[in-house]
Protein backbone atom coordinates (compact mmCIF):
# COMPACT_ATOMS: atom_id res chain seq x y z
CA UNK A 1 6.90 -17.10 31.34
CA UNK A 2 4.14 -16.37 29.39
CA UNK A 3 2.61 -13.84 31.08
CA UNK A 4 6.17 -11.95 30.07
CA UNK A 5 5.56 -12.50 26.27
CA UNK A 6 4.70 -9.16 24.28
CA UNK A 7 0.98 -9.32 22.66
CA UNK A 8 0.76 -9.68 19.32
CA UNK A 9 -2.44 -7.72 18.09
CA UNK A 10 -2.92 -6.81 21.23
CA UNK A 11 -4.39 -3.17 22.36
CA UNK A 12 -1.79 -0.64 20.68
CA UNK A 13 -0.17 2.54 22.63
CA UNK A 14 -2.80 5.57 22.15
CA UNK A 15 -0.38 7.67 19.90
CA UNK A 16 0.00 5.00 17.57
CA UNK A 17 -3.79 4.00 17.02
CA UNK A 18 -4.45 7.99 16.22
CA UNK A 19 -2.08 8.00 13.88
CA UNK A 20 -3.48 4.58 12.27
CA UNK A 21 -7.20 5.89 12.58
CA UNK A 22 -6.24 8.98 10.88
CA UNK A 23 -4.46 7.69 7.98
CA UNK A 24 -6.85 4.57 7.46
CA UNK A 25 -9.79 6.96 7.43
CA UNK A 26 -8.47 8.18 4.31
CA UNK A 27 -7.38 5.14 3.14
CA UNK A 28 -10.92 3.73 3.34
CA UNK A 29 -12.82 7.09 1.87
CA UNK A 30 -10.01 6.37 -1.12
CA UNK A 31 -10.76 2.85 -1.35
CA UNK A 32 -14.58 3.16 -2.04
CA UNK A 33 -13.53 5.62 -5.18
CA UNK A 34 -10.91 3.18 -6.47
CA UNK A 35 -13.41 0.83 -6.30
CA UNK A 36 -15.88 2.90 -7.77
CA UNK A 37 -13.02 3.88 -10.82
CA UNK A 38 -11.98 0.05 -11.43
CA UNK A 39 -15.43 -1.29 -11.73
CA UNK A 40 -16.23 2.22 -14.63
CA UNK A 41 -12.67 1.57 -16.31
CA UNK A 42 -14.13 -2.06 -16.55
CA UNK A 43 -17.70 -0.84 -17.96
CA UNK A 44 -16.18 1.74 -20.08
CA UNK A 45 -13.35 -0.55 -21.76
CA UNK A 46 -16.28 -3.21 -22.57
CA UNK A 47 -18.74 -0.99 -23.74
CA UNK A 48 -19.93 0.04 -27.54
CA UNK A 49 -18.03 2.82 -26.49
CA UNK A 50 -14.42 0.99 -25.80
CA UNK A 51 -12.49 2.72 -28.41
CA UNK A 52 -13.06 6.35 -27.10
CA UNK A 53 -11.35 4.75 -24.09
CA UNK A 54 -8.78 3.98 -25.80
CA UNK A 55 -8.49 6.95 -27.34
CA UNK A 56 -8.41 9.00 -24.41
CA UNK A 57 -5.81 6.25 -22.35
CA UNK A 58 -3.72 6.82 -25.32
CA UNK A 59 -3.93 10.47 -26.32
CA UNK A 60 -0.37 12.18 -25.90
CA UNK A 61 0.12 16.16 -24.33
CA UNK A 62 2.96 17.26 -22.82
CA UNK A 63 6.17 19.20 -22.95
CA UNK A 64 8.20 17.52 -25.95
CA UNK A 65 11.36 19.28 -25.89
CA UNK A 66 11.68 18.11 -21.65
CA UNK A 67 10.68 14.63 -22.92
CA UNK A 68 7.27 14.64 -21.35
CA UNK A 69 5.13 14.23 -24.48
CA UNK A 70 3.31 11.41 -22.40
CA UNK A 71 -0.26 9.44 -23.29
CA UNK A 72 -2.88 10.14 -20.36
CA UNK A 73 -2.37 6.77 -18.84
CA UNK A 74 1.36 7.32 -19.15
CA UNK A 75 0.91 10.18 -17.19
CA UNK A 76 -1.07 8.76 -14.41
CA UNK A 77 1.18 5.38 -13.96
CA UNK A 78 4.62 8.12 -13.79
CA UNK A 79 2.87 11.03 -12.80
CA UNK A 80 -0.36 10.69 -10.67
CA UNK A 81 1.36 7.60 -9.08
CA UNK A 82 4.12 9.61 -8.13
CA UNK A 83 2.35 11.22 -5.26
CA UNK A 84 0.54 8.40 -4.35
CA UNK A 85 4.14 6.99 -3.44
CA UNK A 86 5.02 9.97 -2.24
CA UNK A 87 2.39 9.33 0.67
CA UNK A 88 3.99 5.44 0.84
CA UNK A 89 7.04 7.32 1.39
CA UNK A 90 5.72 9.02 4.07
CA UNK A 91 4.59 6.51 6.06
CA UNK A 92 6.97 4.17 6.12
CA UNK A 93 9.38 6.93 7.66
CA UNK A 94 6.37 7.50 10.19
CA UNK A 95 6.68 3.60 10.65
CA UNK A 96 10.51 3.29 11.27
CA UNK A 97 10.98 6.65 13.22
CA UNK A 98 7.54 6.45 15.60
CA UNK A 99 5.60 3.70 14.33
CA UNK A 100 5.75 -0.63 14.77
CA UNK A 101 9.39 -0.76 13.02
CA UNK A 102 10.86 1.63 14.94
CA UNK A 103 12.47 -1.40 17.29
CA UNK A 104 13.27 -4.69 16.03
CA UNK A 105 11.07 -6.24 18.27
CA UNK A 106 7.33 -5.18 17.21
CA UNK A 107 8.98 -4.74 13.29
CA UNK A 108 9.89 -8.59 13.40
CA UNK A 109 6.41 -9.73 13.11
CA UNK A 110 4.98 -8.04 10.80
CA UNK A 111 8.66 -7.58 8.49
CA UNK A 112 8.88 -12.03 8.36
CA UNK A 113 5.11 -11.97 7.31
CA UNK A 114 5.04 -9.29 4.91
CA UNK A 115 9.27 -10.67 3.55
CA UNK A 116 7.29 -14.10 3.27
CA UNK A 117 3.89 -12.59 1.80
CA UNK A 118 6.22 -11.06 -1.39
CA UNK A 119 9.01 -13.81 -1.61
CA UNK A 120 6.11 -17.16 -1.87
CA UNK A 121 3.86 -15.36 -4.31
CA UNK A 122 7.43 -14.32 -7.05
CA UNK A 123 8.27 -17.62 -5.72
CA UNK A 124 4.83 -19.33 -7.31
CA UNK A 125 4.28 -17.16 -9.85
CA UNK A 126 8.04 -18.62 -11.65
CA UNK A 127 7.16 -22.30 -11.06
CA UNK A 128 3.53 -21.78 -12.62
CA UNK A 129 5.42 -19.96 -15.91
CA UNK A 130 8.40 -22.46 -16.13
CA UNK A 131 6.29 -25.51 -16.06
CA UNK A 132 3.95 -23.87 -18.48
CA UNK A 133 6.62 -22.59 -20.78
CA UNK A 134 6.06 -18.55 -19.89
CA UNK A 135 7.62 -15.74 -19.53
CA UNK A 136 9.40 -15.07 -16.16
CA UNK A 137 9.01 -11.31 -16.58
CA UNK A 138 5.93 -10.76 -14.18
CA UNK A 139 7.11 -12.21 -11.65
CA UNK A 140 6.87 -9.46 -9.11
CA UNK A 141 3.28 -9.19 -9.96
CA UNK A 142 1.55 -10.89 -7.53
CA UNK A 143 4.12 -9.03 -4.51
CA UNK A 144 2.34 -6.26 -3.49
CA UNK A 145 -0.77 -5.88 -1.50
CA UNK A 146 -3.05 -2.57 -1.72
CA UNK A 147 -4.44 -1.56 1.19
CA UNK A 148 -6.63 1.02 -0.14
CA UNK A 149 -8.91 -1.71 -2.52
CA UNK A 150 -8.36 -3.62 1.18
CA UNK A 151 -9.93 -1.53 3.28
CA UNK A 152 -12.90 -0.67 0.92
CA UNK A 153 -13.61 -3.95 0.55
CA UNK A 154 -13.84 -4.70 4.62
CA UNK A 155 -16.19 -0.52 4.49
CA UNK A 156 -18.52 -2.66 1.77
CA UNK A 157 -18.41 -5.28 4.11
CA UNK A 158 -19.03 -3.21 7.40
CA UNK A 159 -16.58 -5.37 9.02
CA UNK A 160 -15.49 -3.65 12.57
CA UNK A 161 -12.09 -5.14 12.76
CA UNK A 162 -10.01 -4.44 16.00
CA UNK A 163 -7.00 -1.39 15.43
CA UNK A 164 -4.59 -3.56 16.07
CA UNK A 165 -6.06 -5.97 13.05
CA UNK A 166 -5.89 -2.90 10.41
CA UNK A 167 -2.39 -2.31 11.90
CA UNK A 168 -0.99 -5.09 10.98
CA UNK A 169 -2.83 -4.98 7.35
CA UNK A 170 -1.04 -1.57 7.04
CA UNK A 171 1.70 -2.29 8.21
CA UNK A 172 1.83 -5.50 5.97
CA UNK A 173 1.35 -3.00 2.69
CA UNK A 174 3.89 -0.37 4.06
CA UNK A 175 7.08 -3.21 3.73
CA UNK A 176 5.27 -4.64 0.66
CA UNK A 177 5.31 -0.67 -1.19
CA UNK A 178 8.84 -0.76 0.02
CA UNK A 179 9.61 -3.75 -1.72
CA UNK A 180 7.59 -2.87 -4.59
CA UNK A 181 10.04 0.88 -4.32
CA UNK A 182 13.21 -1.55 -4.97
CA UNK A 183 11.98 -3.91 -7.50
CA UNK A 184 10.67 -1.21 -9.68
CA UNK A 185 14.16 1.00 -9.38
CA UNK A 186 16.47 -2.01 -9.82
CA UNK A 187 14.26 -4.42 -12.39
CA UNK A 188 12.65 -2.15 -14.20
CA UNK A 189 15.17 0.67 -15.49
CA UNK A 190 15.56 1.41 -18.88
CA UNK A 191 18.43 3.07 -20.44
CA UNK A 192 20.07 5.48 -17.88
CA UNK A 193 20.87 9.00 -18.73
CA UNK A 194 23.91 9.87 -16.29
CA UNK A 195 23.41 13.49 -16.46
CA UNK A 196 19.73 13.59 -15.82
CA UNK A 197 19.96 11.05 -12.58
CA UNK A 198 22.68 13.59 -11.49
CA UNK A 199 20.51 16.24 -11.91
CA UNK A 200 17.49 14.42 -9.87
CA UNK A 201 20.07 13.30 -7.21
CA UNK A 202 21.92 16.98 -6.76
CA UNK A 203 17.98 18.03 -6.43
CA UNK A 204 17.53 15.31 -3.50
CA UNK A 205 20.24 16.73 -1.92
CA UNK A 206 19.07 20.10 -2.23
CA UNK A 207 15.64 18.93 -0.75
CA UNK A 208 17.47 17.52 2.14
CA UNK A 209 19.36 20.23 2.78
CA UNK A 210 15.94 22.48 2.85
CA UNK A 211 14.60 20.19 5.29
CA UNK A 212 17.75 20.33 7.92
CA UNK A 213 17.83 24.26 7.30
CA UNK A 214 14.14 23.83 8.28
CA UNK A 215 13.25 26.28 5.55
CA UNK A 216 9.28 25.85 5.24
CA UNK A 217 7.26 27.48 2.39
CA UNK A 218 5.76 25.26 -0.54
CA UNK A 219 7.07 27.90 -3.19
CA UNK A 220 10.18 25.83 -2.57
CA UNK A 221 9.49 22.08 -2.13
CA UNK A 222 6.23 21.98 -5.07
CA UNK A 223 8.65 23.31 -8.21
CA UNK A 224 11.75 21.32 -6.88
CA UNK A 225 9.89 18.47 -6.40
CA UNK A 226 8.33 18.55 -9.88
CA UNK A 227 11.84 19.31 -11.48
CA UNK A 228 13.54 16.21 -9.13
CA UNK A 229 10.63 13.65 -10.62
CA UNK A 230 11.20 15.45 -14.63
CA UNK A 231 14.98 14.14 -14.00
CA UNK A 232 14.56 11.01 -12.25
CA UNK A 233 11.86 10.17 -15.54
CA UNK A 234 14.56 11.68 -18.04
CA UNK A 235 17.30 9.53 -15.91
CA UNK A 236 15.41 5.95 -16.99
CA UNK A 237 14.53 5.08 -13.57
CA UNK A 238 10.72 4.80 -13.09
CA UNK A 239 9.53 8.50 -12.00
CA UNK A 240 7.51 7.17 -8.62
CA UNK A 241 10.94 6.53 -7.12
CA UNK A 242 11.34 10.49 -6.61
CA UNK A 243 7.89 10.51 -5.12
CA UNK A 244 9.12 7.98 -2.46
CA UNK A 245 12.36 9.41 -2.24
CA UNK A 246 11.15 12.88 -1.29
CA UNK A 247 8.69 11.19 1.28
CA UNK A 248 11.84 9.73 3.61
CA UNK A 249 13.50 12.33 3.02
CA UNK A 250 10.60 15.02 4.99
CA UNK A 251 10.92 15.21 8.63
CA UNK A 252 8.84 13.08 10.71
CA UNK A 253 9.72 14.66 14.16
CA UNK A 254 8.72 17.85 15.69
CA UNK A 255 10.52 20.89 16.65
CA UNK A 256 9.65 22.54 19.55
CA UNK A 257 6.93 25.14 19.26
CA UNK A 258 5.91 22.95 15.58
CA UNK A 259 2.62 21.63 15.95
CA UNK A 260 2.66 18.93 13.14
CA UNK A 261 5.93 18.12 11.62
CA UNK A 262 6.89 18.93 7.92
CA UNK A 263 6.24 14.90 6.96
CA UNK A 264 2.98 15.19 9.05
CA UNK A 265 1.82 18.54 7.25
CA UNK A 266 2.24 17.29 3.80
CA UNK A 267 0.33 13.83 4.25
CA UNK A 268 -2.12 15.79 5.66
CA UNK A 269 -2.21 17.96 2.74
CA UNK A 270 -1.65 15.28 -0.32
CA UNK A 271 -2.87 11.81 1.65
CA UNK A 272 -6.58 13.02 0.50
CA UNK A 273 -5.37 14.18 -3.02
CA UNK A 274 -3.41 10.79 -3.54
CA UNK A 275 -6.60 8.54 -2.48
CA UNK A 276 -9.14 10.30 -3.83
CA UNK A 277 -7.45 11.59 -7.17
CA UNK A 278 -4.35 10.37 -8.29
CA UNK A 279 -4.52 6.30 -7.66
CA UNK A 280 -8.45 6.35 -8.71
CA UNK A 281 -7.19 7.94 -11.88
CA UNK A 282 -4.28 5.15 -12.37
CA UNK A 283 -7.08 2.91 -12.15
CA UNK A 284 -9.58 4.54 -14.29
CA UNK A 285 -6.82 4.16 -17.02
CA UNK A 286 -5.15 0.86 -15.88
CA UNK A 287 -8.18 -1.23 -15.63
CA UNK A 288 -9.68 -1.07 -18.43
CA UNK A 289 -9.28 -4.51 -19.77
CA UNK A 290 -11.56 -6.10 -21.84
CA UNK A 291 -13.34 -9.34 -20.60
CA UNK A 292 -14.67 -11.94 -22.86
CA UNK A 293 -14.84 -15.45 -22.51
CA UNK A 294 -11.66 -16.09 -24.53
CA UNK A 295 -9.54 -13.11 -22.33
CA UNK A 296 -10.94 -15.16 -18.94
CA UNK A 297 -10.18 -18.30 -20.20
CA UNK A 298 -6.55 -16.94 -20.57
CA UNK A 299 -6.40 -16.20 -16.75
CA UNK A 300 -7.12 -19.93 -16.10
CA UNK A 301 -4.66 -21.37 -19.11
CA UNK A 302 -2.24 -18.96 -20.51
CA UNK A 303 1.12 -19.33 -17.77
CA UNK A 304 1.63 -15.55 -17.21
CA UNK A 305 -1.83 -14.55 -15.78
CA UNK A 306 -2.04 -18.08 -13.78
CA UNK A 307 0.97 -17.65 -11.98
CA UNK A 308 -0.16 -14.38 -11.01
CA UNK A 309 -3.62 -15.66 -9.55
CA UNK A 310 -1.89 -18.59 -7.90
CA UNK A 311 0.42 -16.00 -6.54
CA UNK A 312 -1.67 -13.60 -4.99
CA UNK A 313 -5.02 -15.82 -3.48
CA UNK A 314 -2.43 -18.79 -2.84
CA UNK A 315 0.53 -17.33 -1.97
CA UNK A 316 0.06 -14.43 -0.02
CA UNK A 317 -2.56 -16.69 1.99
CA UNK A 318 -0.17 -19.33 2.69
CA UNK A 319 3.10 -17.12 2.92
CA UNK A 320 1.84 -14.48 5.26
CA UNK A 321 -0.47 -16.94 7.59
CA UNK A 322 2.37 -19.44 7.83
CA UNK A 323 5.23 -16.65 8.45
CA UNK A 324 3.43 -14.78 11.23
CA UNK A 325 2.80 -17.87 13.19
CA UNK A 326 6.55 -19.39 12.69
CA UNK A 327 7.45 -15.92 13.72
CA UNK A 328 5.31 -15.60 16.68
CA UNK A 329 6.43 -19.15 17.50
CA UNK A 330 9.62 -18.45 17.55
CA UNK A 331 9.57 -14.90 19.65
CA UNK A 332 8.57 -13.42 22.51
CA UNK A 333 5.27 -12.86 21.14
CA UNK A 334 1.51 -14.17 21.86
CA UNK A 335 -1.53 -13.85 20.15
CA UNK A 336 -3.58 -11.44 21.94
CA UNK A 337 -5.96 -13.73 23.98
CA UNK A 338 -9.72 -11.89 22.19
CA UNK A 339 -8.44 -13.25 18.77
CA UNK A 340 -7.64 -16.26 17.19
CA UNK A 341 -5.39 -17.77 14.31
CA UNK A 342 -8.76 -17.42 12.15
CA UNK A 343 -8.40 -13.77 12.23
CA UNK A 344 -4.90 -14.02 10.83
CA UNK A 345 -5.72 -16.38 8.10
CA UNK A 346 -8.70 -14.03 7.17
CA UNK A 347 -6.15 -10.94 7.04
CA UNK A 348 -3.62 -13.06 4.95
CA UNK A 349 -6.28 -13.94 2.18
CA UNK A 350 -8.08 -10.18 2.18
CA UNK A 351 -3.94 -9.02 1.34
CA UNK A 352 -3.92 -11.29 -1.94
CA UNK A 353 -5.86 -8.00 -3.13
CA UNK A 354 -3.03 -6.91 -5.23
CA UNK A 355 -4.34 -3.78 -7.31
CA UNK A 356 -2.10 -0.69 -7.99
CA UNK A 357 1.06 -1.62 -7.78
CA UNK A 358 0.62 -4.67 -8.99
CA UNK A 359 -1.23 -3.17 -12.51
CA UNK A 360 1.87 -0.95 -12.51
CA UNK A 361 4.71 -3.63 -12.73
CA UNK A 362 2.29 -5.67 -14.57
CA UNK A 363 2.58 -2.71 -17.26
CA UNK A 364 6.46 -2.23 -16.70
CA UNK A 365 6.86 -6.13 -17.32
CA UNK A 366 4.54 -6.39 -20.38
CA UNK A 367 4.59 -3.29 -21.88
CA UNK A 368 1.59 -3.41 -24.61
CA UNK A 369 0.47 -6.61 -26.32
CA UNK A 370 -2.45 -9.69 -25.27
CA UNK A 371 -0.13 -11.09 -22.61
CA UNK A 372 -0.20 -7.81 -20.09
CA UNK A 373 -4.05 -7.43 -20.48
CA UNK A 374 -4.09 -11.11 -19.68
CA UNK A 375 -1.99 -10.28 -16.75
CA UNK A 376 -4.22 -6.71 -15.72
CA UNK A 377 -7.12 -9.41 -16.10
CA UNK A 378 -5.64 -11.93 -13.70
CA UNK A 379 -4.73 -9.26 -10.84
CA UNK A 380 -8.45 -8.05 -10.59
CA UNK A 381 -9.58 -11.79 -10.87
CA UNK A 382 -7.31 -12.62 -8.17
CA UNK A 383 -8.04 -9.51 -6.54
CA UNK A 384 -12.03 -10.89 -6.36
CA UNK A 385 -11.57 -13.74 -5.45
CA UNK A 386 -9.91 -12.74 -2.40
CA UNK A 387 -11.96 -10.34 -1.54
CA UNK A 388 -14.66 -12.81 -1.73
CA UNK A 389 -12.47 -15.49 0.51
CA UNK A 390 -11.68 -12.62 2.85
CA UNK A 391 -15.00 -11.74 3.43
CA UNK A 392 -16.43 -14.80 4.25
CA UNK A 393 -13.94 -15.81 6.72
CA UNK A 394 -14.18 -12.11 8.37
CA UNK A 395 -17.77 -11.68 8.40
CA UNK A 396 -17.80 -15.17 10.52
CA UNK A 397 -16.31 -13.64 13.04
CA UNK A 398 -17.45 -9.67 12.46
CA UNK A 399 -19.67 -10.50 16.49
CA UNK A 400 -16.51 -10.77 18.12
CA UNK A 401 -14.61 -7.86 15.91
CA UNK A 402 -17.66 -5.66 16.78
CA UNK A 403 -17.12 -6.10 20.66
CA UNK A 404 -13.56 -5.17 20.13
CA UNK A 405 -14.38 -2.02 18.42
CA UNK A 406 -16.86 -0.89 20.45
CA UNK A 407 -14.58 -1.55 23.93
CA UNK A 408 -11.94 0.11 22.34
CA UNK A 409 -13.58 3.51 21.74
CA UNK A 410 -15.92 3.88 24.39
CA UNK A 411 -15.18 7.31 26.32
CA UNK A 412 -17.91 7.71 28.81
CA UNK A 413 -16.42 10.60 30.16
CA UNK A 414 -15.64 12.39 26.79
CA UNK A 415 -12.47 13.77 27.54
CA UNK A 416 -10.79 12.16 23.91
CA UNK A 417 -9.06 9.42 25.07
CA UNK A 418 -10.92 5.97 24.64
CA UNK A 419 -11.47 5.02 27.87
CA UNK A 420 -9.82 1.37 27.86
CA UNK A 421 -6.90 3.88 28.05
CA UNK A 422 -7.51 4.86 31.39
CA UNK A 423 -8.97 1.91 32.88
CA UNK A 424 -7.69 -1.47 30.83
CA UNK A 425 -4.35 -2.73 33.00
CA UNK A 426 -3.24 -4.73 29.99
CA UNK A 427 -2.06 -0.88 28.87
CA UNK A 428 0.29 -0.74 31.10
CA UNK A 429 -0.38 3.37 31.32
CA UNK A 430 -3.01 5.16 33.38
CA UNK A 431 -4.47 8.45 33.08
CA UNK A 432 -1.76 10.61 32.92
CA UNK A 433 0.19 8.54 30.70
CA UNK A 434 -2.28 8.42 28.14
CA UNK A 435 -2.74 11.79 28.19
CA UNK A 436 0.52 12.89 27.97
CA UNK A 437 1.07 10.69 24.71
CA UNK A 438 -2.28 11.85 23.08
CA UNK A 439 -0.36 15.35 23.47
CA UNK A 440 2.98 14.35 22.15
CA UNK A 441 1.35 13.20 19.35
């Protein structure tokens, strides 16, 4: 019976680890500059030179009469973040058309763990503020893990973890952005303008339409996109919504004689601009909070900020841990044999690093005022703190990581396709097989 069980973070097909190698080697590249623009924003904010910062965060340009006369970080949180959901767009179409939620039985997993990982920490977050008197308002905080700030952490680290490991991370932040897509288009819209959400919809539809015509040509797709996320802002729903719209809306599957599809072609293009640029630049101008013994102490005793550090370290740890092993309890799924439940409960602490998108909706729910600096305080708290947990529980077990990375991508005979491929039974594809899917892909 059990030998019929599907393995859970076991070796993945060949098409899918390329795909997750390409996209987490940006990721990761990304990662190290967010890192890099998080720890200035925090140098720069605190620094004799703190109200140039501010100055600059909240300096205004734009196009007044289209109501875009926007402050800098204005423009990066509606703006910049716009293509950096744009790329979460993107993948999660590559995820339901090719990738592990393509069939409900790998998307079970991963969907129960990452459903559980954003329902505890709201969950925790409201009992921490209504026993403390607070303000429910943040409550979707502490939701959202970011896989970029993730994966730097494990590059600091030099933590080899298994593909199947960052898989599951990414796939873990792909639902959670999803989630984070909803909450932030039904919670947090402000007044609607009818006619400009027409507009931004009749421009979806045109964008669609494009796409099934399979007209190609960025002359097209750059100035409609621009004018779709101009309407969506106008329309009072939060502008990144157009950036994730557009992103299931491109084409994830190829045409014959196409080498990359349209959805492939543009991640390719904007998946560097988005990690390097535009979410480094969100956090150059989100971060910047100013830490003093009295704004710390708030993390720790003021109800908003605590319930979003119990949220995140507790909550994701405990929701996602105890939701992938009910789930793989309770399916056909087993724990590849090479790992252990340690490995899970390391990957469930290392995504309580909530940065991006959970600054955003921090700044949605507490627009201005001491409480949402409190509450940009308490996600990069958090955020430490379980980077710190993570890493000590991963680098216990890096030995045993490092053999699994180095059998995977072995290729003695250097024909591209990691050996283990060719040779590993537990594949369930030989040679030919393995070819034939590095091709399709």
């Amino acid at each position: 019976m059990a030998g019929s069980r599907s393995p859970f973070l076991g070796l993945l097909p060949l098409p899918e680890r390329q795909a997750i190698t390409r996209a987490l080697r940006t990721e990761t590249a990304g990662g190290l500059v967010l890192l890099g623009a998080a720890v200035l924003a925090l140098i720069w904010a605190n620094s004799p030179w703190s109200a140039a910062y501010a100055s600059v965060r909240d300096f205004h340009f734009g196009i007044p009469a289209l109501g875009l006369d926007l402050s800098v970080g204005h423009w990066t949180a509606d703006g910049l973040l716009a293509v950096f959901f744009l790329v979460a767009g993107i993948e999660l179409k590559r995820e339901l058309v090719v990738g592990e939620l393509r069939t409900p039985a790998t998307a079970a997993l991963p969907v129960i763990a990452a459903l559980c990982g954003m329902a505890v920490p709201a969950a925790l977050y409201l009992a921490t503020v209504t026993a403390g008197g607070g303000s429910s308002a943040g409550w979707a905080v502490p939701m959202a893990t970011d896989i970029a700030f993730a994966l730097a952490v494990l590059a600091v680290l030099s933590t080899h973890l298994p593909a199947a490991l960052r898989a599951f991370l990414l796939t873990l932040a792909v639902v959670d952005d999803l989630g984070a897509i909803l909450i932030i288009a039904v919670f947090f819209t402000s007044d609607l303008n009818l006619w400009a959400l027409s507009g931004a919809f009749a421009g979806l539809g045109l964008f669609y339409l494009l796409q099934r015509l399979r007209v190609r040509g960025w002359w097209w797709y750059v100035p409609l996109g621009v004018a779709i996320w101009a309407l969506m802002y106008n329309g009072g729903v939060h502008a990144t919504v157009a950036g994730v719209a557009m992103g299931l809306i491109l084409r994830t599957t190829r045409d014959a004689g196409e080498k990359l599809s349209p959805a492939s072609r543009v991640a390719h293009l904007v998946h560097p601009i988005s990690a390097s640029i535009a979410v480094p630049l969100f956090a150059l101008f989100a971060a910047g909070v100013s830490i003093t013994g009295p704004a710390l102490s708030a993390v720790f005793t003021s109800p908003e900020p605590l319930g979003v550090v119990i949220g995140l370290v507790a909550g994701k740890t405990l929701a996602i841990f105890a939701g992938t092993y009910l789930a793989a309890r309770f399916t056909r799924a087993q724990l590849n044999p090479d790992l252990a439940w340690a490995d899970v409960l390391g990957l469930s602490v290392l995504a309580g690093i909530g940065f991006t998108v959970a600054l955003l909706i921090g700044e949605l729910a507490f627009p201005g005022g001491q409480t949402g600096e409190h509450v940009k305080a308490a996600v990069l708290v958090a955020s430490l703190v379980a980077a710190v947990l993570a890493a000590i529980l991963l680098r216990r077990r890096n030995t045993v990581y490092r053999g699994m990375y180095e059998a995977e991508n072995v290729d003695a005979d250097n024909d591209g396709i990691p050996d283990i491929y060719q040779h590993d039974t537990r594949t369930g594809t030989g040679d030919a097989a393995a070819r034939a899917d590095g091709q399709r892909t």
